[in-house]
C-alpha atoms as a PDB file:
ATOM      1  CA  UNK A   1      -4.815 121.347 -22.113  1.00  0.00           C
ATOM      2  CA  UNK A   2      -2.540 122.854 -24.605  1.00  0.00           C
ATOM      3  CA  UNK A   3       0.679 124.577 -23.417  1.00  0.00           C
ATOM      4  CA  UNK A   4       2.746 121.270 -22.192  1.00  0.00           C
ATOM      5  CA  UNK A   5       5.837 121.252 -23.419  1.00  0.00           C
ATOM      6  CA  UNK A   6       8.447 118.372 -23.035  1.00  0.00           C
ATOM      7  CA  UNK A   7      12.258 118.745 -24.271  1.00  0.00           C
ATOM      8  CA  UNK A   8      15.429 118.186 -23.914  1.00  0.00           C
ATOM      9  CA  UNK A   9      17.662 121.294 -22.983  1.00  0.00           C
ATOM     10  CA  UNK A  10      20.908 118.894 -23.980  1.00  0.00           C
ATOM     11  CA  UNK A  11      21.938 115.125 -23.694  1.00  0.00           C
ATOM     12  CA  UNK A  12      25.064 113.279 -23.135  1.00  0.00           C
ATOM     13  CA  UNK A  13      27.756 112.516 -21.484  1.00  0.00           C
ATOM     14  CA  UNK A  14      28.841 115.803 -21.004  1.00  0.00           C
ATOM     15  CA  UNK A  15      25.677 116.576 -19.724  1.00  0.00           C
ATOM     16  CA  UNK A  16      21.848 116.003 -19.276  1.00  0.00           C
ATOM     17  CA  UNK A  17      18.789 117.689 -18.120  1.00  0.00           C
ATOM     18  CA  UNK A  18      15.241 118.170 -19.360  1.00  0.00           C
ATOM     19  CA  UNK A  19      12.563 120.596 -18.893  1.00  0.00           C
ATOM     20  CA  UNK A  20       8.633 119.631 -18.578  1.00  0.00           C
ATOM     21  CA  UNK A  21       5.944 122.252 -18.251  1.00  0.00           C
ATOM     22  CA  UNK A  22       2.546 122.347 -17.983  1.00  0.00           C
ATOM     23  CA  UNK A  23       0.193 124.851 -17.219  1.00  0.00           C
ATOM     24  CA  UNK A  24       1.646 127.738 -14.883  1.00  0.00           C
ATOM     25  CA  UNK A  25       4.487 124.387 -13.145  1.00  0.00           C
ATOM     26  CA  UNK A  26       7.881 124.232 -14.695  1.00  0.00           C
ATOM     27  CA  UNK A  27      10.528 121.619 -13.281  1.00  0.00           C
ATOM     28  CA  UNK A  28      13.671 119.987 -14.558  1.00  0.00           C
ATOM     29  CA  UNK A  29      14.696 116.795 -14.416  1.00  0.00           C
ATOM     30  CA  UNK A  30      18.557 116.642 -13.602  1.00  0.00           C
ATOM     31  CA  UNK A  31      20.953 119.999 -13.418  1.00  0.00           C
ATOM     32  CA  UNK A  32      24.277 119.181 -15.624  1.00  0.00           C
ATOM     33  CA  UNK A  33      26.733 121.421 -17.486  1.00  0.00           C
ATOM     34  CA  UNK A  34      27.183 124.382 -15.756  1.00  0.00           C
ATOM     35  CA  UNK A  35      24.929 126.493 -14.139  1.00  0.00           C
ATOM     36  CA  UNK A  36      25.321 129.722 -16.803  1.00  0.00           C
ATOM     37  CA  UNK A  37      24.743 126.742 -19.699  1.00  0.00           C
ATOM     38  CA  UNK A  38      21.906 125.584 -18.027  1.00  0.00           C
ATOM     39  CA  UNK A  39      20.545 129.046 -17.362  1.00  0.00           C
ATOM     40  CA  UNK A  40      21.256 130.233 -21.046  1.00  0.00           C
ATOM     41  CA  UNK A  41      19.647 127.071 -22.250  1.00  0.00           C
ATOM     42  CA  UNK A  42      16.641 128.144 -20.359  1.00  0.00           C
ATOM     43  CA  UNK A  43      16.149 131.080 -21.484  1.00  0.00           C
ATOM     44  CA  UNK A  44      16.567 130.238 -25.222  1.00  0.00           C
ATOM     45  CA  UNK A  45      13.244 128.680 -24.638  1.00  0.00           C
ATOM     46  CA  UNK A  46      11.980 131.575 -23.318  1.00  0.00           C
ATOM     47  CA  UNK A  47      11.962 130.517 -19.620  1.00  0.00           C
ATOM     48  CA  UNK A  48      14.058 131.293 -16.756  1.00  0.00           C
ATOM     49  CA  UNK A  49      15.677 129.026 -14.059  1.00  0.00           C
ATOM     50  CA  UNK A  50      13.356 131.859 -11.868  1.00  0.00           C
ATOM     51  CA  UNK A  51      10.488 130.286 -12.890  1.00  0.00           C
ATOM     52  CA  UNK A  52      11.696 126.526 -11.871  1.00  0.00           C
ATOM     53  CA  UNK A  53       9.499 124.749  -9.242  1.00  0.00           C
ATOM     54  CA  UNK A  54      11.478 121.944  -8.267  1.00  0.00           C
ATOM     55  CA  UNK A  55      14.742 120.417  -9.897  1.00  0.00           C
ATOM     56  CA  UNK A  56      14.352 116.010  -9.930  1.00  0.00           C
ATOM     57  CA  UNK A  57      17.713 114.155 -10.188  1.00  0.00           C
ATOM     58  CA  UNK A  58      18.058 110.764 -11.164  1.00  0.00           C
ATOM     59  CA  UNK A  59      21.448 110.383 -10.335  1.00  0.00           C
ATOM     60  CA  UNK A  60      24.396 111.815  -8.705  1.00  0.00           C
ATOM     61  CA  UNK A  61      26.875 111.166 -11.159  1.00  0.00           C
ATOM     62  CA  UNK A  62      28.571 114.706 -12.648  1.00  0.00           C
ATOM     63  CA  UNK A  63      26.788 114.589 -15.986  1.00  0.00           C
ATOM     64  CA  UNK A  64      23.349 115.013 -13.978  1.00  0.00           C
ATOM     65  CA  UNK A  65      24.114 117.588 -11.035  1.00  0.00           C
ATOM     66  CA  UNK A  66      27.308 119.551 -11.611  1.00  0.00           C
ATOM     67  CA  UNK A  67      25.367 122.982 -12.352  1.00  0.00           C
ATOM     68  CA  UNK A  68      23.227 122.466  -8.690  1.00  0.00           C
ATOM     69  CA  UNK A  69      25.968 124.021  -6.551  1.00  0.00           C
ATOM     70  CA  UNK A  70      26.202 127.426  -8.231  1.00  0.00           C
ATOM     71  CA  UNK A  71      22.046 127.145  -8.967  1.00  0.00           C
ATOM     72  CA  UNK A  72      21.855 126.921  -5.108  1.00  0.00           C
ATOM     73  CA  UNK A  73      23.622 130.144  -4.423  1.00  0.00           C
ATOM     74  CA  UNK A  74      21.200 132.141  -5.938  1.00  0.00           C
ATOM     75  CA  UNK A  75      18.020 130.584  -6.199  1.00  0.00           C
ATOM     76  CA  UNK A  76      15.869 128.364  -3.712  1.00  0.00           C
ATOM     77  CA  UNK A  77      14.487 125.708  -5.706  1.00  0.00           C
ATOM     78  CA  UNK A  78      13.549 122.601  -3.830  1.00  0.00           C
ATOM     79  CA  UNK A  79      16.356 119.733  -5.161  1.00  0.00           C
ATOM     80  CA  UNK A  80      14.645 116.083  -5.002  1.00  0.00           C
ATOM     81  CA  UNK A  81      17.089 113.441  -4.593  1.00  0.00           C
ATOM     82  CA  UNK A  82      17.062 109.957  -3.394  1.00  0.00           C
ATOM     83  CA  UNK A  83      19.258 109.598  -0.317  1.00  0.00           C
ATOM     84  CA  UNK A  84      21.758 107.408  -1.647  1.00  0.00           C
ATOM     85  CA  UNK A  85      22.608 109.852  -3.974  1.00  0.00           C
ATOM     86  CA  UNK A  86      22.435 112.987  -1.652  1.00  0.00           C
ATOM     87  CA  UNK A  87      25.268 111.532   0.127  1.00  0.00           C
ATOM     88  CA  UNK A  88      27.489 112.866  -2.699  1.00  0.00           C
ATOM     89  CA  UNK A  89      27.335 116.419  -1.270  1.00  0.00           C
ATOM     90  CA  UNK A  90      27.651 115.186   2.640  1.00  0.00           C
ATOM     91  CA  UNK A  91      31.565 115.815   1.665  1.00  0.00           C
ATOM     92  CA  UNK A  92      31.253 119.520   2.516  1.00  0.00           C
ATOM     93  CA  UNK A  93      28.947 120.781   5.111  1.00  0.00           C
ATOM     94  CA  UNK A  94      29.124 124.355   3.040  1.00  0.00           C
ATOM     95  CA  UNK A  95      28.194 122.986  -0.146  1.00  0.00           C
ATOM     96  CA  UNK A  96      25.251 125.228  -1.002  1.00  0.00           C
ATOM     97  CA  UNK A  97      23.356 122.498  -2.609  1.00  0.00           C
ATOM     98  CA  UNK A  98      22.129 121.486   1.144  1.00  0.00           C
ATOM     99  CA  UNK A  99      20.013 124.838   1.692  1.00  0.00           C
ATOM    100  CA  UNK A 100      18.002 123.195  -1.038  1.00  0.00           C
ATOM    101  CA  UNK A 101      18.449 119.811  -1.094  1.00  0.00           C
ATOM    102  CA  UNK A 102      15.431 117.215  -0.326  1.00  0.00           C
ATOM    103  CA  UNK A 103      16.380 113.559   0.428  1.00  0.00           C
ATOM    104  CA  UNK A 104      14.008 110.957   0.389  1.00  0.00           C
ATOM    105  CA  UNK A 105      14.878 107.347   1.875  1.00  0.00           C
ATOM    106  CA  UNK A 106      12.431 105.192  -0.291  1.00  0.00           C
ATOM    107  CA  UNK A 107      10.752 105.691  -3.654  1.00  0.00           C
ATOM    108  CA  UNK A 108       8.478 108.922  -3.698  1.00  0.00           C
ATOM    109  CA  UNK A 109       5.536 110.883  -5.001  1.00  0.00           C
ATOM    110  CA  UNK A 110       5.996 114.611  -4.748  1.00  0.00           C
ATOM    111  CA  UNK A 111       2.834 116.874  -5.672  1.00  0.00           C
ATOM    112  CA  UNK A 112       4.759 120.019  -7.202  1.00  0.00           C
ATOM    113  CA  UNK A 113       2.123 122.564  -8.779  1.00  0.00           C
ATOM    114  CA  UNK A 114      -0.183 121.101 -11.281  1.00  0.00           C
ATOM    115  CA  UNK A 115       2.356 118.257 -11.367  1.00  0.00           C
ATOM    116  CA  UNK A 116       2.747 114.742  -9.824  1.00  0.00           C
ATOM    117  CA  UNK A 117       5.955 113.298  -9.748  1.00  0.00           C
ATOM    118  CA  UNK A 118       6.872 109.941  -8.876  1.00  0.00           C
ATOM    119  CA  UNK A 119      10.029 107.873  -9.142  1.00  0.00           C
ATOM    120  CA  UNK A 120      11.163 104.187 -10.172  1.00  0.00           C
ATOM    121  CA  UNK A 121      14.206 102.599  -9.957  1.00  0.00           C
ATOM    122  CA  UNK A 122      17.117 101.725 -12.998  1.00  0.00           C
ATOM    123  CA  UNK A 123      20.349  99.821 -12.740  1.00  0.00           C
ATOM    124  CA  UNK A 124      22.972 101.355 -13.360  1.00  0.00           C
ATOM    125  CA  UNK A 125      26.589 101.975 -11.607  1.00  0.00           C
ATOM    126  CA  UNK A 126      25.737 105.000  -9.134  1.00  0.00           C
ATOM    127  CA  UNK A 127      25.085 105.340  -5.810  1.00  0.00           C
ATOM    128  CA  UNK A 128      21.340 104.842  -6.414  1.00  0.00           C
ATOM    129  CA  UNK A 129      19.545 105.809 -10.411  1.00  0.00           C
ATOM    130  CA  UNK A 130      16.094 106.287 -10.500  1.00  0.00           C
ATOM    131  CA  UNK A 131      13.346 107.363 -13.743  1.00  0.00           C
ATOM    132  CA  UNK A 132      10.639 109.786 -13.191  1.00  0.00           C
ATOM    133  CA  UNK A 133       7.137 109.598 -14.386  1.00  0.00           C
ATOM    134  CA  UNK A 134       5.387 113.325 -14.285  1.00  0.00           C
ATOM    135  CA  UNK A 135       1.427 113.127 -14.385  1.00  0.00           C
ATOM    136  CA  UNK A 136      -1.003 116.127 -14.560  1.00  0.00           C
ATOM    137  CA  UNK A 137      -5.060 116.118 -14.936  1.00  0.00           C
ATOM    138  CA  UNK A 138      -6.270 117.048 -18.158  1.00  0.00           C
ATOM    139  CA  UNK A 139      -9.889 117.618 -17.308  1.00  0.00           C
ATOM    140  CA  UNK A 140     -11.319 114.474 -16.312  1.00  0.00           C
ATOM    141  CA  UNK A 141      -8.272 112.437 -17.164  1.00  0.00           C
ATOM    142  CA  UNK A 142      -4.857 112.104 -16.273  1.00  0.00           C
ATOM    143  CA  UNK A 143      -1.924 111.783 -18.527  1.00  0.00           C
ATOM    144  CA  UNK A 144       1.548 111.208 -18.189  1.00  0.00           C
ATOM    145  CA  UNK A 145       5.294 111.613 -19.538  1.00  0.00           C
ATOM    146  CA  UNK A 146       8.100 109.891 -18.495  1.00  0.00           C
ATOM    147  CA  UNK A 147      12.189 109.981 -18.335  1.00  0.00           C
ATOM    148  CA  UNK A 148      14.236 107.017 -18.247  1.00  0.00           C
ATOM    149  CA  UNK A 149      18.174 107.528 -18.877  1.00  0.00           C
ATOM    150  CA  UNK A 150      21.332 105.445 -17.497  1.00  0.00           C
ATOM    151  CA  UNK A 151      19.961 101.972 -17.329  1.00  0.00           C
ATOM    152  CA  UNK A 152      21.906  98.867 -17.385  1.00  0.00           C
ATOM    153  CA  UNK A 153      19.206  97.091 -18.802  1.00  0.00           C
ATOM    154  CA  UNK A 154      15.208  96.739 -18.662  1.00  0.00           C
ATOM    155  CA  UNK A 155      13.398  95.698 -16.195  1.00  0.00           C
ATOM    156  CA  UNK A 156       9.891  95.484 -15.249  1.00  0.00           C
ATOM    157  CA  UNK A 157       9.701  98.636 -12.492  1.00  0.00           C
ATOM    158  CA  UNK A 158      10.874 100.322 -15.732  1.00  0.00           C
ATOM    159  CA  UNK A 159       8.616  99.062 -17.679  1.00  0.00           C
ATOM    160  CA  UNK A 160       5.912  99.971 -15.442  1.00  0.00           C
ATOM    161  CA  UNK A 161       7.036 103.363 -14.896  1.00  0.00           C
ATOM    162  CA  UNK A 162       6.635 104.438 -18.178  1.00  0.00           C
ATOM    163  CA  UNK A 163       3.682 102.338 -19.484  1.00  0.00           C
ATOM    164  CA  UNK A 164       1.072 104.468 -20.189  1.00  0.00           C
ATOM    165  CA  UNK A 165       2.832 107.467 -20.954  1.00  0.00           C
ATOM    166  CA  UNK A 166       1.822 109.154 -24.165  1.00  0.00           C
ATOM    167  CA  UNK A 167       5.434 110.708 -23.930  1.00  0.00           C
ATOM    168  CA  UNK A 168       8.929 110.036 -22.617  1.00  0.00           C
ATOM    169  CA  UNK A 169      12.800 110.496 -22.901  1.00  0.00           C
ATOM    170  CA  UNK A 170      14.312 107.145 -23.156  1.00  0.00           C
ATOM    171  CA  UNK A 171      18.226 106.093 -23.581  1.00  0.00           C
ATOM    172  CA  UNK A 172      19.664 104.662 -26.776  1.00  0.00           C
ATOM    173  CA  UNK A 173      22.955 104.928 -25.821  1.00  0.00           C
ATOM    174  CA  UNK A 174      25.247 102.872 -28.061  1.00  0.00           C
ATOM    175  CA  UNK A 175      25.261 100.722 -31.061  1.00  0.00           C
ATOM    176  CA  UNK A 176      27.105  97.696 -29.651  1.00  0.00           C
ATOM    177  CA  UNK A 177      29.003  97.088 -33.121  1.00  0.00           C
ATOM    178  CA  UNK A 178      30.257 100.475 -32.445  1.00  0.00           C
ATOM    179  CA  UNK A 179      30.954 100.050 -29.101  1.00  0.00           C
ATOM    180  CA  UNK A 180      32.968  96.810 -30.139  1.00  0.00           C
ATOM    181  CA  UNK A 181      35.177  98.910 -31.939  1.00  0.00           C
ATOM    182  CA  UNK A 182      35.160 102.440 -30.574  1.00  0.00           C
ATOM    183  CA  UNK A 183      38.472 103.373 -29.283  1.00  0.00           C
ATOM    184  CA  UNK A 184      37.184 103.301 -25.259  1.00  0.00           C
ATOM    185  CA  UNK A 185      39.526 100.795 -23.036  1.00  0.00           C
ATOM    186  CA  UNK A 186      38.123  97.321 -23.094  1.00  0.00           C
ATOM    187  CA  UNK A 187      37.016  97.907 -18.806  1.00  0.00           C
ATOM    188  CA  UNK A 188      34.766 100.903 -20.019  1.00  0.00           C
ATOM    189  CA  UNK A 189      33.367  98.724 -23.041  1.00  0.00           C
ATOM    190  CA  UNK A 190      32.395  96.008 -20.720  1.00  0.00           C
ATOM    191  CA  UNK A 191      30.895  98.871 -17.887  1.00  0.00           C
ATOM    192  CA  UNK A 192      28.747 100.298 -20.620  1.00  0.00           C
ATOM    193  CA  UNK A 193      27.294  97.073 -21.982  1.00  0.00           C
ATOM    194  CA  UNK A 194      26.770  95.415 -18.372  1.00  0.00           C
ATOM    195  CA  UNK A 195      23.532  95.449 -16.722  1.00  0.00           C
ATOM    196  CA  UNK A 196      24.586  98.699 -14.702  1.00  0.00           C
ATOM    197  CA  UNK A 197      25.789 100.278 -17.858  1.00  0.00           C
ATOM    198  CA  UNK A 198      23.898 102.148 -20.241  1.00  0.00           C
ATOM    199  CA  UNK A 199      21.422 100.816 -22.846  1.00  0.00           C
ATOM    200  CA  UNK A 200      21.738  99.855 -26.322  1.00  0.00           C
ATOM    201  CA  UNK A 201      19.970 101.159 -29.244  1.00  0.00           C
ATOM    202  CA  UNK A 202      18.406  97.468 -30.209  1.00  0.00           C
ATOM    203  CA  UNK A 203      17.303  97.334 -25.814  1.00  0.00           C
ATOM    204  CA  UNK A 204      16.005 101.324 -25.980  1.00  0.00           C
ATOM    205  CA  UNK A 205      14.260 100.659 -29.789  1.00  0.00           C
ATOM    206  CA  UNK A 206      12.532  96.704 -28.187  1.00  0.00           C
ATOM    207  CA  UNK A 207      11.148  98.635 -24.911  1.00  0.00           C
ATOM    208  CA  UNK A 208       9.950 101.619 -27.060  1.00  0.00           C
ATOM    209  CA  UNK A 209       7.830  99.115 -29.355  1.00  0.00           C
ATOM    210  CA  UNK A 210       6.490  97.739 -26.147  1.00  0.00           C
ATOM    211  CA  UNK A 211       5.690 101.245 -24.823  1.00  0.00           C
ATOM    212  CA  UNK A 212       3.887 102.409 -28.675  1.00  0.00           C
ATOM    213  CA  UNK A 213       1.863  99.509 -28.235  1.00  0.00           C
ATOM    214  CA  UNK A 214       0.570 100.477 -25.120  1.00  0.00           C
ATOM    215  CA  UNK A 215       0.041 104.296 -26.373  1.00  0.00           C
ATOM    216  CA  UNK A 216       3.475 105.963 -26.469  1.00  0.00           C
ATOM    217  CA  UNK A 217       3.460 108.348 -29.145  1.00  0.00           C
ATOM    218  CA  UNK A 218       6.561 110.464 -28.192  1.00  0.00           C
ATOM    219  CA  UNK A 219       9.952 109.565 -28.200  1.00  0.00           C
ATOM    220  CA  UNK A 220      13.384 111.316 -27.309  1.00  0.00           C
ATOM    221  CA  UNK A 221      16.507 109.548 -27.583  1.00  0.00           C
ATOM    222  CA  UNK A 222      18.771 110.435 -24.890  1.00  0.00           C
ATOM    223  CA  UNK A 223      22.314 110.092 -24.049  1.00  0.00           C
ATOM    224  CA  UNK A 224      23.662 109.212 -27.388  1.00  0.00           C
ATOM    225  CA  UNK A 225      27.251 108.494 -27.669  1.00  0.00           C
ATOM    226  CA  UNK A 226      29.909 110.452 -29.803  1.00  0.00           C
ATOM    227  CA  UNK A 227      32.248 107.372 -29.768  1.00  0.00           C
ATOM    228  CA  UNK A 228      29.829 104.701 -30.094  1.00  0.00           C
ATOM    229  CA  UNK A 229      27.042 105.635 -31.208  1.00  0.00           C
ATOM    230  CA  UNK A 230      25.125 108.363 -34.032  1.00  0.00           C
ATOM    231  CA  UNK A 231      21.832 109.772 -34.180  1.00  0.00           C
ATOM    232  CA  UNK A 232      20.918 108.454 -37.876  1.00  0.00           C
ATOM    233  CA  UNK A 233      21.829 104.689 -36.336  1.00  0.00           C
ATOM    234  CA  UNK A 234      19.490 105.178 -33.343  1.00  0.00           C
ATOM    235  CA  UNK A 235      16.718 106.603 -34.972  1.00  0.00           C
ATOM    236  CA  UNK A 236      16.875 103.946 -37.757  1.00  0.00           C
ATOM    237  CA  UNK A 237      16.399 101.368 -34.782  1.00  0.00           C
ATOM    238  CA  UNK A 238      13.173 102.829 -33.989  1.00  0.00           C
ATOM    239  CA  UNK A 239      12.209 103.096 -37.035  1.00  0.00           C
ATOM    240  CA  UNK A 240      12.616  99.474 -37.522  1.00  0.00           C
ATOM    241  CA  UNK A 241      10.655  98.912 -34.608  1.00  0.00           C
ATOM    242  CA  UNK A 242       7.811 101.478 -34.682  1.00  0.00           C
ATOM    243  CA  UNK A 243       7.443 102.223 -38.217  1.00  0.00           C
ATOM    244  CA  UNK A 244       6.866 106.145 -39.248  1.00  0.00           C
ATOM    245  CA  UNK A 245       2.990 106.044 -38.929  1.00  0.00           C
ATOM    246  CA  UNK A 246       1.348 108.177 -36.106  1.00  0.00           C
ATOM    247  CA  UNK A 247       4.740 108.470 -33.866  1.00  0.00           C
ATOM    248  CA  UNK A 248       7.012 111.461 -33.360  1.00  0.00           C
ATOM    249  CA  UNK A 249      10.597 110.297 -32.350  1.00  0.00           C
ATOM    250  CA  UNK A 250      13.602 112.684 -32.271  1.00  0.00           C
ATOM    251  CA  UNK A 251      17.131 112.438 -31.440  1.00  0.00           C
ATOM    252  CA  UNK A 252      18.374 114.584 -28.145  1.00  0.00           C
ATOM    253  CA  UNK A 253      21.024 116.856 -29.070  1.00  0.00           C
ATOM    254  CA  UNK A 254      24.160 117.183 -26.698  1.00  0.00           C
ATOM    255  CA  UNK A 255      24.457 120.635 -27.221  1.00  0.00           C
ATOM    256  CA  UNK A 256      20.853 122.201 -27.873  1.00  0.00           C
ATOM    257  CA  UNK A 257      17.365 121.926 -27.133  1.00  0.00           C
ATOM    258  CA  UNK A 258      14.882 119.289 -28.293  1.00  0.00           C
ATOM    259  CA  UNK A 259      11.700 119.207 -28.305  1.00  0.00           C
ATOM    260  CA  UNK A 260       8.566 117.451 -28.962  1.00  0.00           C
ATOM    261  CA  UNK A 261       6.362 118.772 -31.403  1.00  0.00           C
ATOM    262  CA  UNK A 262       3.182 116.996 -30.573  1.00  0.00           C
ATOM    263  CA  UNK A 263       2.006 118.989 -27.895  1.00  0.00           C
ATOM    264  CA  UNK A 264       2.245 122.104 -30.215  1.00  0.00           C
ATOM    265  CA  UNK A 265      -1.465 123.964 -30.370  1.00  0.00           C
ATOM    266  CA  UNK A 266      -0.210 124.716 -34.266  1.00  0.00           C
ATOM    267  CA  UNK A 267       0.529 121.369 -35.688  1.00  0.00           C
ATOM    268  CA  UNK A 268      -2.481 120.077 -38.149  1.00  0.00           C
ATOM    269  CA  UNK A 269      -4.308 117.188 -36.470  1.00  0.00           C
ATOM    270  CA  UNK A 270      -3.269 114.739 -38.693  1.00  0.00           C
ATOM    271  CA  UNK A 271       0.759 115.507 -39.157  1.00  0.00           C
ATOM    272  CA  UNK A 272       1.209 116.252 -35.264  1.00  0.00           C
ATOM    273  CA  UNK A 273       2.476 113.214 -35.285  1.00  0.00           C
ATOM    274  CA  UNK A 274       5.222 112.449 -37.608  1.00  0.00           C
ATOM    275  CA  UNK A 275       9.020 111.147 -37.528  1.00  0.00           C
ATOM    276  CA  UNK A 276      11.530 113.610 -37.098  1.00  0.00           C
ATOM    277  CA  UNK A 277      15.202 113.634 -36.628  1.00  0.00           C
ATOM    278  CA  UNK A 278      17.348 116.449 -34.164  1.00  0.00           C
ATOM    279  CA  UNK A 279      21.183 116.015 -34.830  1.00  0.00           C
END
C-alpha cells in the first residue's frame, strides 16, 4: 500500500493538529487554530476538510479544539472525544460542536474507513489527555502510526501505545536548560517540567530510541517551544540517540505542514529513509 501519508498540518502552542490518510480514509487528529487556518492548511495539501472522516482529539485544551465550533457549522464530521474532555462544551447547550460530538466514557477503538483507531492515556494537566494509535491492513499485515503530544512524562500505556509503530508524532517540547532560563514565570516553569507538563527533549529523544529499537522508523517532533526550546536542539537529541542511519526524523513546524517522506512511492529504496530537518 502506497498512498499513506502522515504529517503535521502545524504544531505548538498556538496550535496542533495532524492529518493521516490512507487509502480512500482521511482523519485528523485534534482541530486547533481556527477553522479557515485549518481549512487552508488542508487544502495546501491538496485535501479538503470535505473529505475528513472523523476528527480524534486528545485533549480539550484550546491549542487542540478551538477550530471545532465553526467546523461544526458546516460540516458533519463525527468528533471523538473522551468524556472528560467533552464536558468542556456542556457550557452552552448551542455550541454546535454537540451535533457532532462523540463521547466515549472509557478508552476506545473506533473502526473509521480503512482505519482503526484506538486510544491510550498521557498525563498531563487537562481534564483527561489521551495518544492515538491508527492501524490499517496492508495485505496480510497490519501496520501502525501513532501520536503522542502533551505528556507529563512516560509511562508504560505510552509506551505500549506506540510500540510497534513504524511511524509516529511524538513531543519534544523543551530543552530544560532553556526552560531554566526562558523568561516564563517560575509557576509555569515548574507546570511544564512536572509529570502533567509537557516532555523534554532528553524524555521525547530516550522513548524514541526505545521505540527505533523496536521498529520505529519515523519521527515528528511536536509541540516545540519558541521560548524554551529550538528545532536544531531537538533534533540534535535524536540524533544523539538514534544516529542518522535508516531513520527519517523531522521537526513539526508551528506554522506549516510537515510531512514524512517515507511513505512517498518516489523516494529510492535505499534514501527513503534519511534525517531531515523542517524549521
Amino acid at each position: 500500500m502506497s498512498n499513506i501519508r502522515f504529517l503535521t498540518l502545524y504544531s505548538g502552542s498556538e496550535g496542533n493538529a495532524t492529518y493521516i490518510s490512507v487509502g480512500s480514509t482521511e482523519i485528523l487528529i485534534d482541530a486547533g487554530k481556527s477553522a479557515r487556518t485549518l481549512c487552508a492548511a488542508l487544502r495546501d495539501i491538496g485535501t479538503d476538510i470535505k473529505n475528513i472522516s472523523a476528527i480524534f482529539i486528545t485533549h480539550e485544551h484550546t491549542d487542540h479544539v478551538s477550530a471545532l465550533e465553526v467546523i461544526s457549522k458546516h460540516n458533519e464530521i463525527p468528533i471523538h472525544m473522551m468524556e472528560q474532555s467533552a464536558t468542556r462544551f456542556d457550557c452552552s447547550a448551542y455550541c454546535s460542536v454537540h451535533r457532532n460530538l462523540v463521547r466515549h466514557e472509557r478508552e476506545f477503538c473506533e473502526r473509521v474507513g480503512e482505519l482503526t483507531v484506538s486510544c491510550f492515556r498521557t498525563p498531563h494537566d487537562s481534564r483527561m489527555s489521551v495518544g492515538y494509535r491508527i492501524e490499517f491492513e496492508d495485505g496480510e499485515s497490519i501496520r501502525a502510526l501513532g501520536v503522542a503530544t502533551d505528556i507529563g512524562y512516560v509511562t508504560d500505556e505510552i509506551f505500549e501505545g506506540l510500540r510497534g509503530c513504524e511511524a509516529v508524532v511524538l513531543e519534544s517540547n523543551h530543552d530544560p536548560d532553556m526552560l531554566r532560563d526562558c523568561r516564563y514565570p517560575s509557576d509555569l516553569k515548574r507546570r511544564i517540567a512536572s509529570n502533567r507538563g509537557h516532555l523534554s527533549n532528553p524524555d521525547s529523544a530516550a522513548l524514541a530510541g526505545r521505540l527505533f529499537d523496536g521498529g520505529t522508523r519515523g519521527f515528528i517532533l511536536a509541540h516545540i517551544s519558541k521560548e524554551s526550546n529550538c528545532p536544531e536542539i531537538a533534533l540534535d537529541e535524536y540524533i544523539c540517540s538514534l544516529g542518522t542511519d535508516g531513520v527519517e526524523i523531522r521537526t513539526a513546524s508551528a506554522k506549516l505542514a510537515t510531512e514524512l517522506k517515507c511513505f512517498s512511492a518516489e523516494a529510492d529504496e535505499i534514501d527513503k529513509y534519511k534525517v531531515c530537518n523542517s524549521r
